[in-house]
N, C-alpha and C. Protein backbone atom coordinates (compact mmCIF):
# COMPACT_ATOMS: atom_id res chain seq x y z
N UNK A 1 58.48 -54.20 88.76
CA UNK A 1 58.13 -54.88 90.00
C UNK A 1 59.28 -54.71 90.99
N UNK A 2 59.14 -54.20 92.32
CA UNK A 2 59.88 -54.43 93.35
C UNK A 2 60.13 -55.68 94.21
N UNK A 3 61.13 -55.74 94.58
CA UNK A 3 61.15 -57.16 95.63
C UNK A 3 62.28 -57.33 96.53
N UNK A 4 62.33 -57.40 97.52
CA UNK A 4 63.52 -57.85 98.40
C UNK A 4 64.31 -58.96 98.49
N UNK A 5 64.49 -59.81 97.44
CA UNK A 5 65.10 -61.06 96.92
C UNK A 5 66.73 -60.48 97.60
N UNK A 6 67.33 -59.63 96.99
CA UNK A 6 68.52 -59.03 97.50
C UNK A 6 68.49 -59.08 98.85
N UNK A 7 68.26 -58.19 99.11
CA UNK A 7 68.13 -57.75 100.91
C UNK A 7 68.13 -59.10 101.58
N UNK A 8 66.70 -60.24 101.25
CA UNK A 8 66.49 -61.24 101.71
C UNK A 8 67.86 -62.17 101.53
N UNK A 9 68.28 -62.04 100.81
CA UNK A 9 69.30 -63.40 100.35
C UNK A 9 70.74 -63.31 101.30
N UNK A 10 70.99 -61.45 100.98
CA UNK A 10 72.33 -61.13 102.25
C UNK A 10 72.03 -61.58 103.73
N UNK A 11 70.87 -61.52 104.12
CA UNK A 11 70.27 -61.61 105.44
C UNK A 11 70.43 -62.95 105.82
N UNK A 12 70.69 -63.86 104.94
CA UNK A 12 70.67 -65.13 105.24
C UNK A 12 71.63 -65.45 104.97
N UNK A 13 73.09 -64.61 104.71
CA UNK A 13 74.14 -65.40 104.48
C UNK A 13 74.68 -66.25 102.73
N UNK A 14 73.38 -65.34 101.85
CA UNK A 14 73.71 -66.47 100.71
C UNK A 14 73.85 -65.54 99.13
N UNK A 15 75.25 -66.24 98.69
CA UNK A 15 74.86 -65.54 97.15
C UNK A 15 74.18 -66.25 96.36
N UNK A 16 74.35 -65.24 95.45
CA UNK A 16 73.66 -65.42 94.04
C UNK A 16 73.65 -67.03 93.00
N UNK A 17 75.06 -67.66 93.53
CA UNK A 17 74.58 -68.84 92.93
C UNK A 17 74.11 -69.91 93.49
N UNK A 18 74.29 -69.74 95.01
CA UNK A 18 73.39 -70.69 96.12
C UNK A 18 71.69 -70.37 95.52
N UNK A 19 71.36 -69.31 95.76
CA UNK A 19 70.20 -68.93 96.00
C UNK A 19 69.61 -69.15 94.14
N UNK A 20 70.30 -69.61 93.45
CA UNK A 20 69.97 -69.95 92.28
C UNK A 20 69.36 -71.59 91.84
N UNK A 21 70.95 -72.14 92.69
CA UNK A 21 70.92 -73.46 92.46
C UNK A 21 69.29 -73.86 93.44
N UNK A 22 69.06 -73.51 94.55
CA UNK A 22 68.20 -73.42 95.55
C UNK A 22 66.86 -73.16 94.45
N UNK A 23 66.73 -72.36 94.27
CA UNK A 23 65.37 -71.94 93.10
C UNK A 23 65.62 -72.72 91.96
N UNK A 24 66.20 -73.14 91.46
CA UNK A 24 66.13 -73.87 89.86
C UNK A 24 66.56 -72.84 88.67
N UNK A 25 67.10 -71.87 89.20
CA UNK A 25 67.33 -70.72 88.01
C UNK A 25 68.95 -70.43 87.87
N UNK A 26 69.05 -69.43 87.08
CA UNK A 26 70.56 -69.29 86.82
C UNK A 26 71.41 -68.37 87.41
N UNK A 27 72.55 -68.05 87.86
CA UNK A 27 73.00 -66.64 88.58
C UNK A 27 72.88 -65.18 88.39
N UNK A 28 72.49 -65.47 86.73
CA UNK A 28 72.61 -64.49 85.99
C UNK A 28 70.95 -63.74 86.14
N UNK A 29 70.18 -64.83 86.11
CA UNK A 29 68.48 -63.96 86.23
C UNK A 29 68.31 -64.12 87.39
N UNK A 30 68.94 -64.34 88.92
CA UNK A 30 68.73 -63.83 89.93
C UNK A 30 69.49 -62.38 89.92
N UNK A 31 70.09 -62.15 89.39
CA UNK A 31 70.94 -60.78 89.47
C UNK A 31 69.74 -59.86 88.65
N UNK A 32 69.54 -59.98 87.52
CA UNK A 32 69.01 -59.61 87.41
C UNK A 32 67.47 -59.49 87.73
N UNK A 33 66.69 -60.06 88.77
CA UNK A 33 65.58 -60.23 89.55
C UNK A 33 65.94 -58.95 90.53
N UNK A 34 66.81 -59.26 91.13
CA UNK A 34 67.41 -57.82 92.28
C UNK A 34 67.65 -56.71 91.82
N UNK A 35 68.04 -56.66 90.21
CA UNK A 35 68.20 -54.73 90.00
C UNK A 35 66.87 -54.68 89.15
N UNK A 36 65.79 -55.46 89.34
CA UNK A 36 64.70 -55.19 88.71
C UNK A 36 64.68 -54.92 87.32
N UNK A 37 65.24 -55.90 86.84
CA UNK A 37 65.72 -56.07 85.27
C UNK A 37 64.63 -56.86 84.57
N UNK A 38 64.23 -58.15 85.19
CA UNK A 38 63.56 -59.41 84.54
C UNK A 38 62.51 -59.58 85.63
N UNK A 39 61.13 -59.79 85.11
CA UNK A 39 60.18 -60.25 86.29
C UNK A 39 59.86 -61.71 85.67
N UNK A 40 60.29 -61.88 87.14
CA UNK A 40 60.61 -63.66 86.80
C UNK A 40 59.11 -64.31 87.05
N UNK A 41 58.69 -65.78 86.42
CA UNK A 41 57.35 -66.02 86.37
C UNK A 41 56.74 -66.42 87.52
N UNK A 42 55.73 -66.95 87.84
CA UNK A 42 54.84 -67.54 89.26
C UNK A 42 55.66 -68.22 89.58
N UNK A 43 56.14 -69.60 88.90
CA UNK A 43 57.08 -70.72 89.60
C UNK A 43 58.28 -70.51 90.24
N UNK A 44 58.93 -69.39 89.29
CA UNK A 44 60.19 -68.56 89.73
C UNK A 44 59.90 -68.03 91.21
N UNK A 45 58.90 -67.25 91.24
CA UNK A 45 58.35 -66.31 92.07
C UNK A 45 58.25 -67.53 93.68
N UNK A 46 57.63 -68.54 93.03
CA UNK A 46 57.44 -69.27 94.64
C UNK A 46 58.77 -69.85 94.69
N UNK A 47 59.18 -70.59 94.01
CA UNK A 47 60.32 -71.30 94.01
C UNK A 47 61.28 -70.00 95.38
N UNK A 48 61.83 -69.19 94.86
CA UNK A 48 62.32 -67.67 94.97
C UNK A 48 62.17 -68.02 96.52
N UNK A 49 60.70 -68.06 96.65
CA UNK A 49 60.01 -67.76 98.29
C UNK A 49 60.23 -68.69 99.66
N UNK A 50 60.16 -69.67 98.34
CA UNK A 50 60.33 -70.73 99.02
C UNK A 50 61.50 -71.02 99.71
N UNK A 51 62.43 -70.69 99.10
CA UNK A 51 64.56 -70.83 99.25
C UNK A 51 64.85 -69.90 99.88
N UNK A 52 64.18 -68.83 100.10
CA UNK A 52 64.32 -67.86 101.07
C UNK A 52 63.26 -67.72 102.58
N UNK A 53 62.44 -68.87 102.61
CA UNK A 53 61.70 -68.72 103.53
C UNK A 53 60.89 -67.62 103.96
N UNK A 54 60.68 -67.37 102.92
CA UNK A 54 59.28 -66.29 102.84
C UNK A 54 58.40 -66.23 101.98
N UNK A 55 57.60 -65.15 102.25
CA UNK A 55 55.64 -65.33 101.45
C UNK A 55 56.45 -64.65 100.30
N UNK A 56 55.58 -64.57 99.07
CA UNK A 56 55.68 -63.95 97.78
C UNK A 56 55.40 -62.25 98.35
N UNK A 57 54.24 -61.96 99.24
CA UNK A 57 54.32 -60.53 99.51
C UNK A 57 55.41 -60.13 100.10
N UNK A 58 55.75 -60.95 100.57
CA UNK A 58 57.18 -60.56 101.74
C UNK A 58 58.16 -60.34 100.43
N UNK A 59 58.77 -60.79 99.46
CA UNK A 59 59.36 -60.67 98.43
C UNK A 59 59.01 -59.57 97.25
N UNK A 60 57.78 -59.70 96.65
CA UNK A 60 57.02 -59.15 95.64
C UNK A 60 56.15 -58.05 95.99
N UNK A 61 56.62 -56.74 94.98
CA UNK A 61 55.24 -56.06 95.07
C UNK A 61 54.88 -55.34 93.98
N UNK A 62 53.66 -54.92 93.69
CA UNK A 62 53.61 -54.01 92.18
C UNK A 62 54.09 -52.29 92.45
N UNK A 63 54.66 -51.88 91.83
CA UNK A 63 54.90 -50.60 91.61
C UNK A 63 53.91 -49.74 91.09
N UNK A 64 52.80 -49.00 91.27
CA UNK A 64 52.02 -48.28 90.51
C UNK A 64 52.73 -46.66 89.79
């Protein structure tokens, strides 16, 4: 899965453990969310969207 979680997060000024504490997750599986390591679940996914002020498409997409 692709996603602009990265891109999105620099754009706003924020690392990895802001944008963690912000979502409910850990520093370590937002890092790995950005090199497309771990596809994190629905809740992750909005949570994610939510702390970044954007849609899940704006973030998420499938790779075929």
């Amino acid at each position: 899965m692709k996603n602009n979680v990265k891109i999105t997060r620099i754009k706003l000024s924020m690392n990895q453990q802001e944008l963690a504490q912000k979502a409910g997750a850990t520093r370590q599986t937002i890092g790995l969310i950005e090199k497309g390591e771990y596809n994190p679940s629905l809740n992750l996914c909005i949570a994610l969207a939510k702390a970044l002020n954007k849609t899940l498409d704006e973030l998420f997409w499938e790779v075929e």
